[in-house]
Protein backbone atom coordinates (compact mmCIF):
# COMPACT_ATOMS: atom_id res chain seq x y z
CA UNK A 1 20.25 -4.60 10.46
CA UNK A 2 17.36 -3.07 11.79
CA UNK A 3 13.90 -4.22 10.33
CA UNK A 4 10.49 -2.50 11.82
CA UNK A 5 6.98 -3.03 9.80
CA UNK A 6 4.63 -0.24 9.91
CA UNK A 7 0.60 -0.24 9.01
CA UNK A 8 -1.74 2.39 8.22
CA UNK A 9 -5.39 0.65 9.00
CA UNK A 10 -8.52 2.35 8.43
CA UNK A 11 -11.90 0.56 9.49
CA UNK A 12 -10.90 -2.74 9.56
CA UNK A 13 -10.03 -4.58 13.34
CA UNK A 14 -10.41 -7.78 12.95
CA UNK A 15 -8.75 -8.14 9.65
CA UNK A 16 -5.94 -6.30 11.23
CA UNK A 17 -5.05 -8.05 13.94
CA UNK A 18 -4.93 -11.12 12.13
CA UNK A 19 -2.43 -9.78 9.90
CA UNK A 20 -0.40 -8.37 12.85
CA UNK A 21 -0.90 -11.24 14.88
CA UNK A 22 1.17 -13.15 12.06
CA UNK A 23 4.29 -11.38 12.38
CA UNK A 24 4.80 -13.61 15.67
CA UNK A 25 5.97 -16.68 13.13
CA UNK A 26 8.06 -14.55 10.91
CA UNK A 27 11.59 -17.01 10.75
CA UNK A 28 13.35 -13.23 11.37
CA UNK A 29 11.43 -11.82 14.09
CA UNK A 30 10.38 -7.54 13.16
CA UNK A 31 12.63 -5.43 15.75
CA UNK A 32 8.97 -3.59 16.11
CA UNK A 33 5.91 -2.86 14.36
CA UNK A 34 4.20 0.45 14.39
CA UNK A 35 0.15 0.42 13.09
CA UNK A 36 -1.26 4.17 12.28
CA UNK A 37 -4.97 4.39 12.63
CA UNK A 38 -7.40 7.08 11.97
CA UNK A 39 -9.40 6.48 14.88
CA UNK A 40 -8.80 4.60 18.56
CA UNK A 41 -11.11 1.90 17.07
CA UNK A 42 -9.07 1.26 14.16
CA UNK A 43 -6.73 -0.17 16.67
CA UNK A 44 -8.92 -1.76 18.75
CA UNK A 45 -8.14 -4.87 19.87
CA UNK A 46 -3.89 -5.12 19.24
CA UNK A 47 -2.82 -5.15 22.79
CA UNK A 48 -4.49 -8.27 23.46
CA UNK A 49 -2.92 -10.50 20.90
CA UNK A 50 -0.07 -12.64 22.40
CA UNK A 51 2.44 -9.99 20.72
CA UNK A 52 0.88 -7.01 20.52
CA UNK A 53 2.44 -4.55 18.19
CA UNK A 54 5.63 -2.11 19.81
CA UNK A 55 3.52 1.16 19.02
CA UNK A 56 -0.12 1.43 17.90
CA UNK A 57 -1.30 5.48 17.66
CA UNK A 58 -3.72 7.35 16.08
CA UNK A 59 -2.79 9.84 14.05
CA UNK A 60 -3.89 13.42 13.98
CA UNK A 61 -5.19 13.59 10.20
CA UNK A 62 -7.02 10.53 8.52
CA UNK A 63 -5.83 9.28 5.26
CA UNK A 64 -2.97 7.17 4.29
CA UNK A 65 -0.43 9.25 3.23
CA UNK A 66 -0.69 11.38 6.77
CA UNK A 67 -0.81 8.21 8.74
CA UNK A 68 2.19 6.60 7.16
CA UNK A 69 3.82 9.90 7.68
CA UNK A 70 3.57 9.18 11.17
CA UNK A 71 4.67 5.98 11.06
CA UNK A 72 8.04 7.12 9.29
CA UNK A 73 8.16 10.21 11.83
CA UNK A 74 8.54 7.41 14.93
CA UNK A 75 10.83 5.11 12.91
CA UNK A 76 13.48 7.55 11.61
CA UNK A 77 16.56 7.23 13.33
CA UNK A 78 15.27 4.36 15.01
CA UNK A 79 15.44 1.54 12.02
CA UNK A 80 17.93 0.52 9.09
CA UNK A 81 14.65 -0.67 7.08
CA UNK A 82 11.01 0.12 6.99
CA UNK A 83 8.34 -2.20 5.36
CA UNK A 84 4.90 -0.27 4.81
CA UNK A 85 2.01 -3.29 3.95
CA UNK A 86 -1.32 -2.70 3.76
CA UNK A 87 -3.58 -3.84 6.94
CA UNK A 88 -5.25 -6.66 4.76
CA UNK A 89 -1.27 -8.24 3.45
CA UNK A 90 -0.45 -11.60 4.31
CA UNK A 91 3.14 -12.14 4.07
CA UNK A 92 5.07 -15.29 4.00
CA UNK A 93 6.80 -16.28 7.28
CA UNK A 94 10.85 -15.85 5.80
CA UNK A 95 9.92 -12.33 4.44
CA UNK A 96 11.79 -10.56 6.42
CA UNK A 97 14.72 -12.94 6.73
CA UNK A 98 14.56 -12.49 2.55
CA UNK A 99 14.85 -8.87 2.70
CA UNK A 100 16.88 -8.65 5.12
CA UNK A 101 19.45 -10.85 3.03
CA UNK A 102 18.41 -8.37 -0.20
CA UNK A 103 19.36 -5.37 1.97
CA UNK A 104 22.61 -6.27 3.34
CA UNK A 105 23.92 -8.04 -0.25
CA UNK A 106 23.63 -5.09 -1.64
CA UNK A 107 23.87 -1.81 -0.64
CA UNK A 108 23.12 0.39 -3.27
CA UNK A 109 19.57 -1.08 -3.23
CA UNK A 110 16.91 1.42 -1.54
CA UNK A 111 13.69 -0.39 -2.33
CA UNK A 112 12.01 -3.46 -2.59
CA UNK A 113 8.61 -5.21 -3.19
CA UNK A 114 7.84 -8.54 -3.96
CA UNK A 115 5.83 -10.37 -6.18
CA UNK A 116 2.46 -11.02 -4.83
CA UNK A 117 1.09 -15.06 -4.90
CA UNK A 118 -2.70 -13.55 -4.77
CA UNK A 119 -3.86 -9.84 -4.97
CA UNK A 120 -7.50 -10.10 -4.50
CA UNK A 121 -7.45 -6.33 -5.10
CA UNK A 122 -7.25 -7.17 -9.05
CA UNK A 123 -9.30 -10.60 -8.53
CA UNK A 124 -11.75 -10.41 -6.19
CA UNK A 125 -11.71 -10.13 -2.42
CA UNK A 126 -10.43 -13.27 -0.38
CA UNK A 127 -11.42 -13.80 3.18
CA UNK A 128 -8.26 -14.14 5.90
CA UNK A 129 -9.26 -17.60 5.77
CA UNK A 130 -8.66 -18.33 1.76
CA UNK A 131 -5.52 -16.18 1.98
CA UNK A 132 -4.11 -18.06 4.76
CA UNK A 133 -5.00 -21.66 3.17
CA UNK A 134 -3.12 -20.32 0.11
CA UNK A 135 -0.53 -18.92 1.40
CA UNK A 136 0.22 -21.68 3.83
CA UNK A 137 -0.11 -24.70 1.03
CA UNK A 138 2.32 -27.58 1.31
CA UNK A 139 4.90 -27.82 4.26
CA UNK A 140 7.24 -25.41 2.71
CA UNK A 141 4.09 -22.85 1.79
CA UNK A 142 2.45 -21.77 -1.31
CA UNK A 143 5.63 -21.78 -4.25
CA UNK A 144 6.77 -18.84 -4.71
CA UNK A 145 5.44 -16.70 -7.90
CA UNK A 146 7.15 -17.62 -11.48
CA UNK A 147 8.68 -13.99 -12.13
CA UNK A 148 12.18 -12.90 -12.74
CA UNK A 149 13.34 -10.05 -10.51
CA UNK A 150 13.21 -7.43 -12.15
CA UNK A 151 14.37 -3.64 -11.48
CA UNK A 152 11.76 -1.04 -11.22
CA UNK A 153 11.19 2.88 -11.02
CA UNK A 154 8.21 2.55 -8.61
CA UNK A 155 6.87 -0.37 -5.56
CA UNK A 156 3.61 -1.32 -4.93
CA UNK A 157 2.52 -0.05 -1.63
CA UNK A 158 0.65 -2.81 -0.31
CA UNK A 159 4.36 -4.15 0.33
CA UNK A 160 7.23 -1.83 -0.14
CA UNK A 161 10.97 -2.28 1.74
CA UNK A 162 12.55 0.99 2.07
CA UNK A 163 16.14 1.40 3.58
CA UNK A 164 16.23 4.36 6.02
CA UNK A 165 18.85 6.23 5.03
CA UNK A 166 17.92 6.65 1.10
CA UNK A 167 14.85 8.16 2.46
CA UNK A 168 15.15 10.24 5.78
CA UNK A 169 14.05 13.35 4.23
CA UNK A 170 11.21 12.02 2.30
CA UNK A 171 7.66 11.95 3.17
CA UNK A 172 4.05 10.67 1.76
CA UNK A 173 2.33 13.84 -0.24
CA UNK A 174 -0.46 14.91 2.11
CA UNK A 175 -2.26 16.72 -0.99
CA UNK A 176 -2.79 13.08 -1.70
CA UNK A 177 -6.12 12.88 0.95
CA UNK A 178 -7.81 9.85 2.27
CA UNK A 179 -6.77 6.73 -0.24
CA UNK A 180 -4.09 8.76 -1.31
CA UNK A 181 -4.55 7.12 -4.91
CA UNK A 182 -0.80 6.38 -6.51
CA UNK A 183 0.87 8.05 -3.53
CA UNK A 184 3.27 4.46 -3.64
CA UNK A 185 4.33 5.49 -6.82
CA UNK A 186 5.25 9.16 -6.13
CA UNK A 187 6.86 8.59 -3.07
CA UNK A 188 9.04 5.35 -4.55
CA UNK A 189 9.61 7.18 -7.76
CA UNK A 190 11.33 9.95 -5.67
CA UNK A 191 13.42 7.06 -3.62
CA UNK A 192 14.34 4.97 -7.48
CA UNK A 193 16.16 8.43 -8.10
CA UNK A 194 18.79 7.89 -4.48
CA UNK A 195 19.31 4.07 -6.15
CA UNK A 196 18.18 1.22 -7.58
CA UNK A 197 14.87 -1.08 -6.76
CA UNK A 198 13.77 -4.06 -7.04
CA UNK A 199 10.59 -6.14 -7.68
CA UNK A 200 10.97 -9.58 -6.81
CA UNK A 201 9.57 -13.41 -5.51
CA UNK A 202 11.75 -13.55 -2.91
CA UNK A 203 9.57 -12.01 -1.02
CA UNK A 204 6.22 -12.48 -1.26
CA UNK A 205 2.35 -12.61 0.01
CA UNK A 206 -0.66 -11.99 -0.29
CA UNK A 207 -3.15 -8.76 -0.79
CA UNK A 208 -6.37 -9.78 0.27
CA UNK A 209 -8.34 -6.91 -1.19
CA UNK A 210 -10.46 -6.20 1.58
CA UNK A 211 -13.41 -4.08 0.62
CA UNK A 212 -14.18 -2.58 4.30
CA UNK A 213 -12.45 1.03 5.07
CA UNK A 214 -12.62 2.06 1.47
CA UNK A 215 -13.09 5.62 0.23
CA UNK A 216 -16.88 6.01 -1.29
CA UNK A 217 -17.03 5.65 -4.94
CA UNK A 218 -17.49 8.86 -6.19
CA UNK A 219 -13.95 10.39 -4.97
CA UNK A 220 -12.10 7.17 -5.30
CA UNK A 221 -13.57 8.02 -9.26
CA UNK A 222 -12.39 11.42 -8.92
CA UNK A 223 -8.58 10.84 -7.33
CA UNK A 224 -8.31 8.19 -10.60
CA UNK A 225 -7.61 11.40 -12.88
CA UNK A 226 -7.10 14.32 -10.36
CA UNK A 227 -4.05 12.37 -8.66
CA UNK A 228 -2.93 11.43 -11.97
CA UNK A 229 -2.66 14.58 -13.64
CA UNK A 230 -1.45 16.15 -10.17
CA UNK A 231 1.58 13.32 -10.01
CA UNK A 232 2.51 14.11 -14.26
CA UNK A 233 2.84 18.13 -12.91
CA UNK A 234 4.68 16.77 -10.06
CA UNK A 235 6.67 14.45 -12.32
CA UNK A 236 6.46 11.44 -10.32
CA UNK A 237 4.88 9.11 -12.87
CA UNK A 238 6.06 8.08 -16.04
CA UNK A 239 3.46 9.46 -18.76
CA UNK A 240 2.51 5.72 -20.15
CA UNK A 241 2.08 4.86 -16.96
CA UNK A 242 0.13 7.26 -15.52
CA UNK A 243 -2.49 8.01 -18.84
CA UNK A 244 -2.50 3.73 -19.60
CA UNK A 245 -3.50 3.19 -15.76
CA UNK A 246 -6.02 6.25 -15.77
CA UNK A 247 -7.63 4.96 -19.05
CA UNK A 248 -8.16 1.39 -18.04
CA UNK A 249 -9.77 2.76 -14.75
CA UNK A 250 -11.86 5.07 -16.75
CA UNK A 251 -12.54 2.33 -19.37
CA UNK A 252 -13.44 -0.13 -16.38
CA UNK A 253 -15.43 1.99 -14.69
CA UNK A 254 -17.83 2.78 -17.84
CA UNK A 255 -17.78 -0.51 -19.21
CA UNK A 256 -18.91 -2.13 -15.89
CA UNK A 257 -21.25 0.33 -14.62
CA UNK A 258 -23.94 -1.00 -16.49
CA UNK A 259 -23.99 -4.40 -14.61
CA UNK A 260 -21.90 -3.17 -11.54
CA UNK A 261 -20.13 -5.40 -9.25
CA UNK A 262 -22.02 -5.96 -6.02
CA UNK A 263 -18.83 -4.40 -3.56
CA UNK A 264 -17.69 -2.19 -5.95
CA UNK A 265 -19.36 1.35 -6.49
CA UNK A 266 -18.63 1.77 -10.48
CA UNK A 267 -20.98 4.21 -11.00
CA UNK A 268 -19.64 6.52 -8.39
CA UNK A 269 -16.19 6.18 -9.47
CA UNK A 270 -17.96 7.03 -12.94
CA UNK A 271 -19.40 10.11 -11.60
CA UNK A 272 -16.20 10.90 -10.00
CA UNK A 273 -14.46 10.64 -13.64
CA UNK A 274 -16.49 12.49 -14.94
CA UNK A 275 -16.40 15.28 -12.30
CA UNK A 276 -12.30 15.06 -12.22
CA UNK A 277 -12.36 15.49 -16.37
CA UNK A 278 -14.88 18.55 -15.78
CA UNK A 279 -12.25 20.15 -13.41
CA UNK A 280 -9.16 19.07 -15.44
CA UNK A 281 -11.37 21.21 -18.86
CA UNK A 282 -11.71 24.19 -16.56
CA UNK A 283 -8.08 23.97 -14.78
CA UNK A 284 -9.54 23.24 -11.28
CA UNK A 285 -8.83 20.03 -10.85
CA UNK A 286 -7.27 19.11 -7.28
CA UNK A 287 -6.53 16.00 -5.53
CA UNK A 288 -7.91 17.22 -2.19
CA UNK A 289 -11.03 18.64 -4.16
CA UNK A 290 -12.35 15.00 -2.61
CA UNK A 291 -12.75 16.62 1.02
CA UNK A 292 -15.55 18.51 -0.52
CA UNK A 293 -17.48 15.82 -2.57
């Protein structure tokens, strides 16, 4: 089997190339990674680790879902397996030899993501540093995360296994722009329906959370409804998924704009809310409406 890795990286070098640079002591080596930036200095840097990743382009169009299009537009017919992570994912060294083993014991699966050890997107940024320490804990590493597998409709995108040919004619919505907020969900929703998935701690890492290279507050606020409501039209979200996740954002957002966090911009993803809800009242609203805010 064929395994490649691909990244989408926006504004963050240095983290990236540590988390490329990582790959080298995976215990089943990638057969190639691909990294997607938005700009030539996104990538800056990559050809002079000690294995420097097999392809590193820009792509034409910034935002996530167009640069992991691009990614998936060099791998098909090239791989048996694709693994998107974010540029700020730490995986454990036997990842790939674990999905790998996943992949070829069974072959109706078409998706996989594992069960994360740290997400520092939900706790609070960690450094490379912390996240390595963690990560690499004990001579076996960090224990792996107490959760059943468990099947699932939808992966999380900071680590999500796809095999090829369940997905060749599949691509990221591009009317998901710049964060592309949920776009792991529609995309692996659309996959769930050519076989099964799985979520599970056989694979596993770490999402550091990174703050740098993030969309500006008041249209991450905004994609929080309008790419909700878009992806219920679409019908790639469940409904208690996509209105529970909306309100808790919402509810966050409002309660914790009063004392805000000091790297998170609550009161322009408040404003953003509030805009999206406007637009949503008058039948305007539109994911991409966040290219003009």
């Amino acid at each position: 089997m064929r395994i490649h890795v691909a990244i989408a990286t926006t504004g963050r070098p240095d983290v990236l190339c540590k988390v490329v640079d990582r790959f080298r002591h995976q215990t089943r080596p990638a057969d190639g990674i691909v990294v997607v930036g938005a700009a030539p200095e996104d990538i800056a840097g990559l050809d002079r680790l000690a294995q420097p990743p097999q392809q590193a382009v820009v792509s034409p169009k910034k935002g996530l879902c167009a640069q992991r299009n691009v990614a998936l537009s060099l791998l098909r017919g090239q791989t048996d397996a694709v693994v998107f992570f974010d540029d700020d994912f730490l995986v454990a060294h036997d990842f790939l030899q674990r999905l790998e083993q996943l992949f070829e014991g069974d072959p109706d699966l078409v998706g996989l993501t594992g069960w994360l050890i740290a997400d520092g997107a939900q706790t609070g940024a960690l450094t490379y540093e912390e996240a390595e320490a963690m990560l690499d804990a004990g001579p076996n590493g960090a224990p792996r995360p107490d959760k059943p597998d468990e099947r699932t409709s939808w992966l999380y995108g900071c680590n999500m296994a796809f095999r090829m040919s369940a997905c060749e004619d599949l691509s990221f919505d591009e009317n998901l722009p710049l964060y592309s907020w949920q776009e792991d969900v529609d995309f692996t929703e659309q996959l769930a329906r050519r076989g099964h998935m799985l979520r599970t701690s056989a694979i596993t890492g770490i999402h550091m959370g990174t703050r740098g290279g993030r969309t500006s507050g008041l249209k991450l606020g905004y994609s929080q409804v309008a790419n909700i409501v878009y992806l219920r039209r679409k019908g790639t979200i469940g409904a208690a998924h996509g209105w529970t996740l909306m309100a808790k954002n919402v509810a966050a957002n409002l309660a914790k704009s009063i004392r805000p966090e000091d790297t998170i911009d609550r009161r322009g993803r408040l404003k953003g809310n509030i805009r999206a809800f406007g637009d949503v009242l008058r039948g305007k609203a539109d994911p991409l409406r966040i290219l003009d805010l």
